[in-house]
N, C-alpha and C. Protein backbone atom coordinates (compact mmCIF):
# COMPACT_ATOMS: atom_id res chain seq x y z
N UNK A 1 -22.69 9.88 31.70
CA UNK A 1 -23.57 8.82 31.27
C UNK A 1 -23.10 7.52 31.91
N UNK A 2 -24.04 7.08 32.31
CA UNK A 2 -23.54 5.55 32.98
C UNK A 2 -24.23 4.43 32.39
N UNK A 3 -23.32 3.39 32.30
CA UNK A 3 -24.28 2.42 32.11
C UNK A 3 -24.45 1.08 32.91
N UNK A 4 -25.35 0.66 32.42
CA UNK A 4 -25.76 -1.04 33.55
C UNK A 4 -24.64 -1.57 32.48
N UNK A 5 -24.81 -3.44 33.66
CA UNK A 5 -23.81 -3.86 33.20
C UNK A 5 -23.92 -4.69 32.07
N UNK A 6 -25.67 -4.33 31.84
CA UNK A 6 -26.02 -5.33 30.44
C UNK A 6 -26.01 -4.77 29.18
N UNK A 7 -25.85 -3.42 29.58
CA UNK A 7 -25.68 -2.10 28.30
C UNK A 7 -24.44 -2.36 28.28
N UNK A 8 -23.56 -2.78 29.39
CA UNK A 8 -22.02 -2.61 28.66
C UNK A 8 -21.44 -4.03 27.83
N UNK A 9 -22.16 -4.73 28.05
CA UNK A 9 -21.96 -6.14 28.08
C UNK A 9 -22.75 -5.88 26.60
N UNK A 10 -24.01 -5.55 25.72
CA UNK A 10 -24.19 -5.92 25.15
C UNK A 10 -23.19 -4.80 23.52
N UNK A 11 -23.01 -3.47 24.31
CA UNK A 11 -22.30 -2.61 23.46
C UNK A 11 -20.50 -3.00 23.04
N UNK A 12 -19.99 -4.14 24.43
CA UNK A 12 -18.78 -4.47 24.14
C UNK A 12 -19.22 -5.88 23.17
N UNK A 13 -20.11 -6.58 23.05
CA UNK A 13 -20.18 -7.42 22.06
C UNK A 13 -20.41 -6.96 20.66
N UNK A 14 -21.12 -5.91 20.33
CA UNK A 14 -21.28 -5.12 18.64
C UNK A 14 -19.91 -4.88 18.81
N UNK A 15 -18.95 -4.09 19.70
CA UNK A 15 -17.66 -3.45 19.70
C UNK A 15 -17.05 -4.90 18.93
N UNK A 16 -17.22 -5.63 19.57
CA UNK A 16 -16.30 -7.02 19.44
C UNK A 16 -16.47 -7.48 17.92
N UNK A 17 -17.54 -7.71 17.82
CA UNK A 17 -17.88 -8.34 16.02
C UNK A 17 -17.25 -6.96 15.17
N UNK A 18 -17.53 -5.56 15.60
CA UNK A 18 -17.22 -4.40 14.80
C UNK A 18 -15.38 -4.78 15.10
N UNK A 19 -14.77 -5.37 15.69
CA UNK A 19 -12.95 -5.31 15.62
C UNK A 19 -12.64 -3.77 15.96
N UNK A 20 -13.50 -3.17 17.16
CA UNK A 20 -13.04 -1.50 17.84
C UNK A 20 -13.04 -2.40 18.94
N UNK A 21 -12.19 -1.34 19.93
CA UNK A 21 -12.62 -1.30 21.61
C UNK A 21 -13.57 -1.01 21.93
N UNK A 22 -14.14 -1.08 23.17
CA UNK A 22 -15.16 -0.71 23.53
C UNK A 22 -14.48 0.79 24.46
N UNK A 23 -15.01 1.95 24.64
CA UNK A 23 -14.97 3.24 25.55
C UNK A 23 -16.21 3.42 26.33
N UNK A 24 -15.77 2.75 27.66
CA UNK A 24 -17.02 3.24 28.35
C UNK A 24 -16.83 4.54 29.24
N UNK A 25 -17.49 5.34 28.79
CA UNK A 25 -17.42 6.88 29.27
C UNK A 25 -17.52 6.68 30.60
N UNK A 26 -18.46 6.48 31.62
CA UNK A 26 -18.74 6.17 32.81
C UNK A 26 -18.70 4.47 33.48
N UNK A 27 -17.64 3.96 33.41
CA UNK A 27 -17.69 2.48 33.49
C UNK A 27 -17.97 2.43 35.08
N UNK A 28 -19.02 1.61 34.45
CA UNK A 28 -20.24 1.35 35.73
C UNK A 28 -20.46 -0.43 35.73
N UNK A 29 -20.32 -1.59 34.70
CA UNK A 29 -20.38 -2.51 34.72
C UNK A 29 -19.15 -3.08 35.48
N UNK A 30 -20.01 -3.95 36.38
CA UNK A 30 -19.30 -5.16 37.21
C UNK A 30 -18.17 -4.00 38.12
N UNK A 31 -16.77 -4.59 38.26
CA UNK A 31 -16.08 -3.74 39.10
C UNK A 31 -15.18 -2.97 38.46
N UNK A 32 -15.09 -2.55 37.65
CA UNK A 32 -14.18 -2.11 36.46
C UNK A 32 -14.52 -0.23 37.73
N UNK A 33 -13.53 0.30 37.37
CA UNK A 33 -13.35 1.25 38.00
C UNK A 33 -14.12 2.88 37.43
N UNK A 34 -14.88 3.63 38.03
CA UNK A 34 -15.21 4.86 37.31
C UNK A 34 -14.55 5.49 36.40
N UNK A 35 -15.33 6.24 35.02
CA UNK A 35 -14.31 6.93 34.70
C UNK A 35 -14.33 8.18 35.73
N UNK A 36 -13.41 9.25 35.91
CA UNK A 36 -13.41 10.39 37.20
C UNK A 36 -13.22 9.65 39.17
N UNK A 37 -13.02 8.75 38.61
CA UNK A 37 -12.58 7.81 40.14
C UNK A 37 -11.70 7.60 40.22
N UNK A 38 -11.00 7.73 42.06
CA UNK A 38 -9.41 7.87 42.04
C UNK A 38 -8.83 6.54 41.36
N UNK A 39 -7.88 5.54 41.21
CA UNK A 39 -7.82 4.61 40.53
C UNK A 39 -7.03 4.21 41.58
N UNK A 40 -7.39 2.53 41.68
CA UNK A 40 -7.34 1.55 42.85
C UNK A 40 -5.77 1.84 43.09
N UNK A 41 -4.90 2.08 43.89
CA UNK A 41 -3.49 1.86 44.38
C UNK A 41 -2.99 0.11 44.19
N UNK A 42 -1.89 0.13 43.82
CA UNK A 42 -1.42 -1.43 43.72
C UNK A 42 0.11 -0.94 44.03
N UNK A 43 0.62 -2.53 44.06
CA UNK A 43 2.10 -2.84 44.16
C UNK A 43 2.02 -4.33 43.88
N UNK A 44 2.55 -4.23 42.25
CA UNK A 44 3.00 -5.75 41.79
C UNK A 44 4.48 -6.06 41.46
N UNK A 45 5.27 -7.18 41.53
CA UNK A 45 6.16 -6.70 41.16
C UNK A 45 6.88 -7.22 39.48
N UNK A 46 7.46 -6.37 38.71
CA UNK A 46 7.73 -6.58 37.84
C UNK A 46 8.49 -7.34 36.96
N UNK A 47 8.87 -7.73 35.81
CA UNK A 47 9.65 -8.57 34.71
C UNK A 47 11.20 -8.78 35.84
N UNK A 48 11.69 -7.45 36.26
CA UNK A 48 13.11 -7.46 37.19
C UNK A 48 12.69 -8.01 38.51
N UNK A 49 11.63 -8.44 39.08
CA UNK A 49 11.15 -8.80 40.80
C UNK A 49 11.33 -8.18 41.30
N UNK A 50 11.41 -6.35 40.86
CA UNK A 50 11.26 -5.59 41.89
C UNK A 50 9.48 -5.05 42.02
N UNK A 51 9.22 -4.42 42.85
CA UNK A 51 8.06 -3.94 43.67
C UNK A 51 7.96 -2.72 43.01
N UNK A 52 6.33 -2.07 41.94
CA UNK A 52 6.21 -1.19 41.33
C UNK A 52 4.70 -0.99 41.68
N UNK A 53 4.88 0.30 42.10
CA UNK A 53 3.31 0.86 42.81
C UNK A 53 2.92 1.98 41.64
N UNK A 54 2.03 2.05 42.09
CA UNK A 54 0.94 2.83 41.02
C UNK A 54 1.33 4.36 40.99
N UNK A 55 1.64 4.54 43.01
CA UNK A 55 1.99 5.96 43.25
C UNK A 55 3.13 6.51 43.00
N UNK A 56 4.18 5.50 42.34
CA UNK A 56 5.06 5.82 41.73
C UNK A 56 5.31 6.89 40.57
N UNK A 57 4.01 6.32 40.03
CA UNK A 57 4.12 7.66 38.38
C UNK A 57 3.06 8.91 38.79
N UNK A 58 2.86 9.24 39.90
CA UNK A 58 1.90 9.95 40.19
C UNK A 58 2.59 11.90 39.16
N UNK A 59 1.96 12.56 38.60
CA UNK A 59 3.18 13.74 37.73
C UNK A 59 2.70 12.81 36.36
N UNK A 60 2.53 11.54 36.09
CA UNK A 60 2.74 11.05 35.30
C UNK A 60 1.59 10.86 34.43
N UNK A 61 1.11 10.36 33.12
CA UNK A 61 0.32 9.79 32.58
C UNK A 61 0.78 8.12 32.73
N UNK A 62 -0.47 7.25 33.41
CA UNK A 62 -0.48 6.05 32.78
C UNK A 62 -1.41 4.71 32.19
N UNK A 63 -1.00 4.71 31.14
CA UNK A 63 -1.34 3.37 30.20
C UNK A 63 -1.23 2.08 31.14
N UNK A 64 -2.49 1.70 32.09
CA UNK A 64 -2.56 0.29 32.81
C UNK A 64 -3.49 -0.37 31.76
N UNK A 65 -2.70 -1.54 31.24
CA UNK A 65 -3.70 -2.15 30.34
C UNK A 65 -3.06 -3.64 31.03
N UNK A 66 -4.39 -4.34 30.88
CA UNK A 66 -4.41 -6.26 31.26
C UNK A 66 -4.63 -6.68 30.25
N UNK A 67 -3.81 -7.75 30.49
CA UNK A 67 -3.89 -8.69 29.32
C UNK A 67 -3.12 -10.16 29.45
N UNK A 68 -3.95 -11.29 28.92
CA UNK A 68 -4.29 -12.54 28.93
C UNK A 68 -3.24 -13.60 29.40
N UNK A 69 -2.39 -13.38 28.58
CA UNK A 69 -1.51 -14.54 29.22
C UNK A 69 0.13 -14.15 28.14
N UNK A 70 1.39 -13.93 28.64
CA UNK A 70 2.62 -13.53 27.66
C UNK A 70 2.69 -15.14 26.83
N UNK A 71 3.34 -14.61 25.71
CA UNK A 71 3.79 -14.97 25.01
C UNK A 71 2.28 -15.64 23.63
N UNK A 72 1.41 -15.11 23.87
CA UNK A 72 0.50 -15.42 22.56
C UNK A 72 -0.04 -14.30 21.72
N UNK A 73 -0.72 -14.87 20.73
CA UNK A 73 0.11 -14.08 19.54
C UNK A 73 -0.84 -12.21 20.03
N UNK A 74 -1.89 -12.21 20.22
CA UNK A 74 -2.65 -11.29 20.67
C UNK A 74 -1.96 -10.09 21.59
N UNK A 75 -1.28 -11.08 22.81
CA UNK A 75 -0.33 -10.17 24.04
C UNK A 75 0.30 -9.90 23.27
N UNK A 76 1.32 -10.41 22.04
CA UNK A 76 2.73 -10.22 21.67
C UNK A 76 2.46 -9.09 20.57
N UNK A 77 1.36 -9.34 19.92
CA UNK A 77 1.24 -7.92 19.04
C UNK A 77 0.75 -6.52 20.13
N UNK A 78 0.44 -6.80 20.91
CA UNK A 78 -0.33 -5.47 21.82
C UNK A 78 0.93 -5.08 22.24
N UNK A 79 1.88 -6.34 22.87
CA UNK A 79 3.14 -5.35 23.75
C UNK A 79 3.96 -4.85 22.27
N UNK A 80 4.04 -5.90 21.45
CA UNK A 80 4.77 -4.86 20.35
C UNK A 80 4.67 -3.54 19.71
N UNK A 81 3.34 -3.43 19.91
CA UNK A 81 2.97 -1.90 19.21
C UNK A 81 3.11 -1.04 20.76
N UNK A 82 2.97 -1.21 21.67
CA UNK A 82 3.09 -0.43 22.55
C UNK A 82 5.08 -0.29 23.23
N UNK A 83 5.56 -1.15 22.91
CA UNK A 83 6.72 -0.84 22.41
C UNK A 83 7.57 0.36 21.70
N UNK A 84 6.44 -0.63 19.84
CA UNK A 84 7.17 0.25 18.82
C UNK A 84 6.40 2.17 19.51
N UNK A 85 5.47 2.37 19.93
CA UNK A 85 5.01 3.86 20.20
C UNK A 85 5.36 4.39 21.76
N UNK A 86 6.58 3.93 22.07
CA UNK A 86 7.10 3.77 23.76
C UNK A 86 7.21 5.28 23.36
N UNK A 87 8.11 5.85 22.82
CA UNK A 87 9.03 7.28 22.19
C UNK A 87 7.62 8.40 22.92
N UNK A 88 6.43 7.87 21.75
CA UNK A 88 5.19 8.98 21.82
C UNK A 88 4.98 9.03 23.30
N UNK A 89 4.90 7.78 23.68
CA UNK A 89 3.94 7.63 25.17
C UNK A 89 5.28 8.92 25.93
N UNK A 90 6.29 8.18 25.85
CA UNK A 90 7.32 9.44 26.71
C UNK A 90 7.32 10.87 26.14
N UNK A 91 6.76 10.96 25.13
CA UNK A 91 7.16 12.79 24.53
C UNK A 91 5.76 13.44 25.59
N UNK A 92 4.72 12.06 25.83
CA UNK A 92 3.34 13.04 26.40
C UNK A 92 3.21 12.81 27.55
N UNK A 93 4.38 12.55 28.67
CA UNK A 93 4.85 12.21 29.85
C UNK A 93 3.77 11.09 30.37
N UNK A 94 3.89 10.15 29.76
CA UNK A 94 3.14 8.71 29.88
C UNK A 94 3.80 7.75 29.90
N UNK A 95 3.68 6.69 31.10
CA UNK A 95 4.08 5.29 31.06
C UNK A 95 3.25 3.99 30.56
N UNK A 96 3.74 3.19 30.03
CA UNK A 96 3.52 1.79 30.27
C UNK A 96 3.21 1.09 30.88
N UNK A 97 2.18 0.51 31.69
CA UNK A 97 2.28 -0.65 32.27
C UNK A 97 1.44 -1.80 32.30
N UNK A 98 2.26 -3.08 31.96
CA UNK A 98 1.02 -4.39 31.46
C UNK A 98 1.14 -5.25 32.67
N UNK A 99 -0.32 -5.36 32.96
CA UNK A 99 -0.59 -6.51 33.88
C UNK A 99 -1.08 -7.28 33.34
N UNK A 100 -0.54 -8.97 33.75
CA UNK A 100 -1.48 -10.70 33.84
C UNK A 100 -0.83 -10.73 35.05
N UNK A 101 -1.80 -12.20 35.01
CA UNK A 101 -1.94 -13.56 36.09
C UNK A 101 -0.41 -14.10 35.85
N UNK A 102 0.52 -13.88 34.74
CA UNK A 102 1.62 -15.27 34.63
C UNK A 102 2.40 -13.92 35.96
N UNK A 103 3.38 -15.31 36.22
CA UNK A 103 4.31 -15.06 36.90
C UNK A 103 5.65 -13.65 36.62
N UNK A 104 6.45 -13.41 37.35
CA UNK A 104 7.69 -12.57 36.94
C UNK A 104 8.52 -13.24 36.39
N UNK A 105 8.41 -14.54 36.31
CA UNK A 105 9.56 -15.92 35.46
C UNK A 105 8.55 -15.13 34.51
N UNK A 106 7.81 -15.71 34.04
CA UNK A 106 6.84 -15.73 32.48
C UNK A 106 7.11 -14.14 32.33
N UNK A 107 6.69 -13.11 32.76
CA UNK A 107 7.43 -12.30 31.88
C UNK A 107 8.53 -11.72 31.99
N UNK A 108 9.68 -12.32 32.43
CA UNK A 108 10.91 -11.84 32.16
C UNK A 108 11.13 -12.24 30.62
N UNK A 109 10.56 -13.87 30.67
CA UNK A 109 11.12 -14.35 29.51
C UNK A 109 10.33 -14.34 28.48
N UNK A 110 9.57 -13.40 28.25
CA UNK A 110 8.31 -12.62 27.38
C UNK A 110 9.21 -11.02 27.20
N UNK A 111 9.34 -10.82 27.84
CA UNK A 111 10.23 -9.17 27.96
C UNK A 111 11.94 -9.97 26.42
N UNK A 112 12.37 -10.83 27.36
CA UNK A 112 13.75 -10.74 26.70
C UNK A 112 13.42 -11.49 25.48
N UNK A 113 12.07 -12.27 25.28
CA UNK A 113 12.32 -12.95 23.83
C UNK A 113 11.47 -12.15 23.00
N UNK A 114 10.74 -11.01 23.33
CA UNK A 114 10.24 -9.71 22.83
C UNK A 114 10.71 -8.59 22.39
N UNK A 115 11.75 -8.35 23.54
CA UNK A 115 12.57 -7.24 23.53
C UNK A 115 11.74 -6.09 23.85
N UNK A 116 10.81 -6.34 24.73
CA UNK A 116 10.33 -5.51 25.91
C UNK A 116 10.99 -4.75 26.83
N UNK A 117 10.74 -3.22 27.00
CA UNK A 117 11.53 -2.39 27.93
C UNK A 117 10.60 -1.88 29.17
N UNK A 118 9.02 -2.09 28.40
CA UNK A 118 8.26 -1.56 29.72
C UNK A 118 8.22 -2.34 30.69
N UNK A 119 7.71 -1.79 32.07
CA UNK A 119 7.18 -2.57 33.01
C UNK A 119 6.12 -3.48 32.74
N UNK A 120 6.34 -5.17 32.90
CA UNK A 120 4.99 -5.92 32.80
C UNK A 120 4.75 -6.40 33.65
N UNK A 121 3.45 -6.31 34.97
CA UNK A 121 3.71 -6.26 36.38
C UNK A 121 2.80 -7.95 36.44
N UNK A 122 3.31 -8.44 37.37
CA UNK A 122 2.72 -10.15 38.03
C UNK A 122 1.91 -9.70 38.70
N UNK A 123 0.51 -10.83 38.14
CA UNK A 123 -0.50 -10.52 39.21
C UNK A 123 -1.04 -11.96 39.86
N UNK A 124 -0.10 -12.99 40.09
CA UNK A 124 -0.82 -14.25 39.96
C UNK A 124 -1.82 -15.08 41.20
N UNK A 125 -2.09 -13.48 41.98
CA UNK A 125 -3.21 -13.78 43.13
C UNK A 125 -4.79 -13.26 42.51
N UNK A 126 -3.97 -12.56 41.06
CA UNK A 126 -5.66 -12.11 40.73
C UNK A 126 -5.71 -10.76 40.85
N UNK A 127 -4.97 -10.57 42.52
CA UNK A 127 -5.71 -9.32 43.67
C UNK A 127 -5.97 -7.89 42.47
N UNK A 128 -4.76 -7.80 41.55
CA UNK A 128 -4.95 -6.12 41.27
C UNK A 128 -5.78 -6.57 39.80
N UNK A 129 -6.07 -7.71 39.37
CA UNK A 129 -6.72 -7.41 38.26
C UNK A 129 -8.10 -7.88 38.92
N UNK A 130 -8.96 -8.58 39.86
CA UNK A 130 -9.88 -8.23 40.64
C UNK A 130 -10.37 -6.86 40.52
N UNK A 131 -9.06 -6.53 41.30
CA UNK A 131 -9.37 -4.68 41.68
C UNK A 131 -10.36 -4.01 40.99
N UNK A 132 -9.79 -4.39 39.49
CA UNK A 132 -9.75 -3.18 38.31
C UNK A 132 -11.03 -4.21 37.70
N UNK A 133 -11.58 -4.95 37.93
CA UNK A 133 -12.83 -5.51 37.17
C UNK A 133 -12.31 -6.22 35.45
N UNK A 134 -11.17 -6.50 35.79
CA UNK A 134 -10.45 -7.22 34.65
C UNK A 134 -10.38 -8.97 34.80
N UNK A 135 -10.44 -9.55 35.89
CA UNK A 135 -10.44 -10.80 36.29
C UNK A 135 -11.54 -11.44 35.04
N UNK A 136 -11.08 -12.52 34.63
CA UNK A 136 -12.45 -13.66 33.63
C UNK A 136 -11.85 -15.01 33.58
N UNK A 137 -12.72 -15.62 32.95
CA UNK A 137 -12.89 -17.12 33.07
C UNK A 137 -12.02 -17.43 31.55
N UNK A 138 -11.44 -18.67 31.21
CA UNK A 138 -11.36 -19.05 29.61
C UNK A 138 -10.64 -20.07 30.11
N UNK A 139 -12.49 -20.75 29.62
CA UNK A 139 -12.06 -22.57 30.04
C UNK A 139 -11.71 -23.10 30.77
N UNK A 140 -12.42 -22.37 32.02
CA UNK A 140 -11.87 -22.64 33.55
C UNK A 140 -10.44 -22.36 34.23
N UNK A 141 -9.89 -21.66 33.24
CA UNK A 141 -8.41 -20.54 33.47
C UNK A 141 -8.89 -19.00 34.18
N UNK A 142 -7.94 -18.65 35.35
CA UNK A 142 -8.47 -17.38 35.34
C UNK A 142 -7.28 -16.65 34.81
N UNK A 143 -7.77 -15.80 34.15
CA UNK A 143 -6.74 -14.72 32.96
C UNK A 143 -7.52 -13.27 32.87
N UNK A 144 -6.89 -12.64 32.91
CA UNK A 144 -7.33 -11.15 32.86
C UNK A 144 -7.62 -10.74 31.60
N UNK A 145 -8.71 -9.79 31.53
CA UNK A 145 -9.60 -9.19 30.33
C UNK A 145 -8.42 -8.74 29.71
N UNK A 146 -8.80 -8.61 28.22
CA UNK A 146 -7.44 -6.76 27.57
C UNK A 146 -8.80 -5.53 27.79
N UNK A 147 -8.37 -5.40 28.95
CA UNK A 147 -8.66 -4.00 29.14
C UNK A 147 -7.87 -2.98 29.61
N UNK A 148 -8.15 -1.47 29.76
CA UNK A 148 -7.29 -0.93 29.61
C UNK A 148 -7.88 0.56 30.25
N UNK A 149 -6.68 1.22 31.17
CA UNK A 149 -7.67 2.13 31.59
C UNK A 149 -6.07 3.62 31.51
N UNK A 150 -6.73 4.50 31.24
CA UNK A 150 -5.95 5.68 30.97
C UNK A 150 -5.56 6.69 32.54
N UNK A 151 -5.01 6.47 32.97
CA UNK A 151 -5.08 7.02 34.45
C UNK A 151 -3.95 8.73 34.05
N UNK A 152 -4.50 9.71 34.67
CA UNK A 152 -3.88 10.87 34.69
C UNK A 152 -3.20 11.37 35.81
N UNK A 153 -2.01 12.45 35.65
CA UNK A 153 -1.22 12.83 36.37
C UNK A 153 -1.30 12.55 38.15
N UNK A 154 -2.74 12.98 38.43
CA UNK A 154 -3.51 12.98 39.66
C UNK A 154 -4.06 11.68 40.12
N UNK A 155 -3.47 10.65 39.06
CA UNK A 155 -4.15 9.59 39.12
C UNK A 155 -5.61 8.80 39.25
N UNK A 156 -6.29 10.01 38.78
CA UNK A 156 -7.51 9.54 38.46
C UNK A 156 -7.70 8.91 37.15
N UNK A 157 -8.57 8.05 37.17
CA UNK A 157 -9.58 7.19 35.81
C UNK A 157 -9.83 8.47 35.02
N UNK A 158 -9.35 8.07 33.54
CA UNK A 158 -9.84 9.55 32.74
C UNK A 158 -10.94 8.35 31.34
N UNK A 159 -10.35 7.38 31.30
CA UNK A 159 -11.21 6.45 30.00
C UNK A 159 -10.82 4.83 30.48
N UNK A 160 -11.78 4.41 30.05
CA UNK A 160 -11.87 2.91 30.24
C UNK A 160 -11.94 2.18 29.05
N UNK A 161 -11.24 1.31 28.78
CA UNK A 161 -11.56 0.22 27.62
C UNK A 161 -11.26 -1.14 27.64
N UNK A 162 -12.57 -1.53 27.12
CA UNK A 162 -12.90 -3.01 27.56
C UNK A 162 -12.47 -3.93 26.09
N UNK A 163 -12.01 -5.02 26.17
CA UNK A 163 -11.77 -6.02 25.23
C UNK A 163 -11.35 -5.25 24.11
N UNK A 164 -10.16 -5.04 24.47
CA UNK A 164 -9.51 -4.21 23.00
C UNK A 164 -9.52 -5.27 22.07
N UNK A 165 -9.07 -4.86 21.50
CA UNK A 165 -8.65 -5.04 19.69
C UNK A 165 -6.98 -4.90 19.66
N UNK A 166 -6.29 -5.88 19.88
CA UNK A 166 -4.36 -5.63 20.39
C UNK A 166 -4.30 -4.66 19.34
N UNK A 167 -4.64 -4.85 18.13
CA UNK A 167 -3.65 -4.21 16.90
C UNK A 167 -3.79 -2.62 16.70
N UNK A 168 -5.22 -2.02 16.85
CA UNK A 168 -5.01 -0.75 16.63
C UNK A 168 -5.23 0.11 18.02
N UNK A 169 -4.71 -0.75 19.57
CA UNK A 169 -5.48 -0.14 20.68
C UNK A 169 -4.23 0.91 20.77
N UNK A 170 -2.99 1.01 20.95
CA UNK A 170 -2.02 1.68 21.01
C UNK A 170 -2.05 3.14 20.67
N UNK A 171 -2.36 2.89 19.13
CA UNK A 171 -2.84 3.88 18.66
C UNK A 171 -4.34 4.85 19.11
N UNK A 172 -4.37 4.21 19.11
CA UNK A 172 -6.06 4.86 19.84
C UNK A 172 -5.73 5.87 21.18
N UNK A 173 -5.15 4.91 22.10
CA UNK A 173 -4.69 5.67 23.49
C UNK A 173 -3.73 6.83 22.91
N UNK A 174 -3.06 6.51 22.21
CA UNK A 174 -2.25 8.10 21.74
C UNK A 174 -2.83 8.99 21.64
N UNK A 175 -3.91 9.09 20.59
CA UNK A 175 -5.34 9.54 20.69
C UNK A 175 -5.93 10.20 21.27
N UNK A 176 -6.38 9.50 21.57
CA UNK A 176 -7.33 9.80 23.32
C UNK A 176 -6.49 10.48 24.18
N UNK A 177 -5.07 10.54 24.50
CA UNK A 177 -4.35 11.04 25.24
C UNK A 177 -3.80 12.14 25.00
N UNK A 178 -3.47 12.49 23.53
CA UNK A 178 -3.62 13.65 22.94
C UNK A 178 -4.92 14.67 23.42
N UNK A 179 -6.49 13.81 22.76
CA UNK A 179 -7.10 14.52 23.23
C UNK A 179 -7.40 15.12 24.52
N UNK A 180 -7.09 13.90 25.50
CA UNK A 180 -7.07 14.66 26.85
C UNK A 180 -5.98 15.49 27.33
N UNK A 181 -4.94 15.50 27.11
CA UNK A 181 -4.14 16.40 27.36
C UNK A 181 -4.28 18.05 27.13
N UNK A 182 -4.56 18.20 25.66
CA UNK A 182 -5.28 18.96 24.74
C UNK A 182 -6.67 20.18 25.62
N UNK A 183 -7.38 19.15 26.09
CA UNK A 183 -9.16 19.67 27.03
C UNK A 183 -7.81 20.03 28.32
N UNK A 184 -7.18 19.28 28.94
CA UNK A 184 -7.18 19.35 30.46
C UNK A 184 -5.27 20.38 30.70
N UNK A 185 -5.06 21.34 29.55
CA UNK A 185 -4.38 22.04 29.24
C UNK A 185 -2.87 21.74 29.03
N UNK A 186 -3.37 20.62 28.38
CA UNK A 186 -1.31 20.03 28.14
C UNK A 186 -0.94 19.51 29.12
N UNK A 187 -1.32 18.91 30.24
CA UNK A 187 -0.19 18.14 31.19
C UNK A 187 0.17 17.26 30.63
């Protein structure tokens, strides 16, 4: 099922007043990436300033979710719960990884006054949250959507989600990742 980008646009606003994510089965609005599409390759580099590519976790499950800007209260509850459920994400051979616009200064010192262990990758050309159809406006700031996309072993797009909800999205992707694991025989 696909949709235009005014079906997604008007189903992520009920999502929004309802306090769910939005799941777009076939994300087809603006540039946000297919679901069943290989998923864009990057290299940003991380909280340590080293250089972390996508094809790195390839074997892997990963959790690429964007989000707004470190250290407010929204980012800080999203990285916290994805934190506190780091254990699960590793029992279902899944990584972590959070992209913004701030710098590798801004989240080092978002990581250590958090007590953050995942990777939180710098994007402050835009380029990889462009990519992924996460790029937006707020108040003439550019800051990346909380969206969030579930990428599998093979690195394809398996689910898309637009303007989470920080507090119960964590949980959800467990979820969902369960369930896909579950259909696509336990990897």
């Amino acid at each position: 099922m696909k949709f235009s980008k005014t079906a997604a646009t008007l189903v992520t606003t009920a999502c929004m007043f309802a306090g769910i994510a939005t799941v777009i089965p076939n994300a087809h609005a603006a540039d946000l990436p297919d679901v069943g599409s290989k998923a864009p390759d990057f290299t940003l580099n991380s909280q340590e300033g080293t250089p972390v590519g996508l094809k790195e976790f390839r074997g892997k499950w990963v959790v690429l979710y964007f989000y707004p800007k470190d250290m407010t209260k929204g980012c800080t509850i999203e990285a916290h719960n994805f934190q506190r459920d780091l254990a699960q994400y590793q029992q279902k051979n899944a990584v972590v990884l959070g992209v913004s616009v701030d710098t590798v200064d801004s989240h080092q010192q978002f990581c250590t006054k958090e007590s953050l262990t995942f990777k939180l990758l710098a994007d402050p050309s835009h380029e990889v949250t462009t990519q992924y159809g996460s790029l937006g406006d707020y108040k003439g700031m550019a800051l990346a959507n909380r969206n969030t996309f579930l990428i599998d072993p093979q690195g394809v797009v398996r689910k898309v989600y637009v303007k989470v909800n920080p507090e119960p999205h964590s949980q959800e992707l467990l979820t969902a990742l369960g369930q896909l694991q579950n259909g696509a025989g336990g990897k």
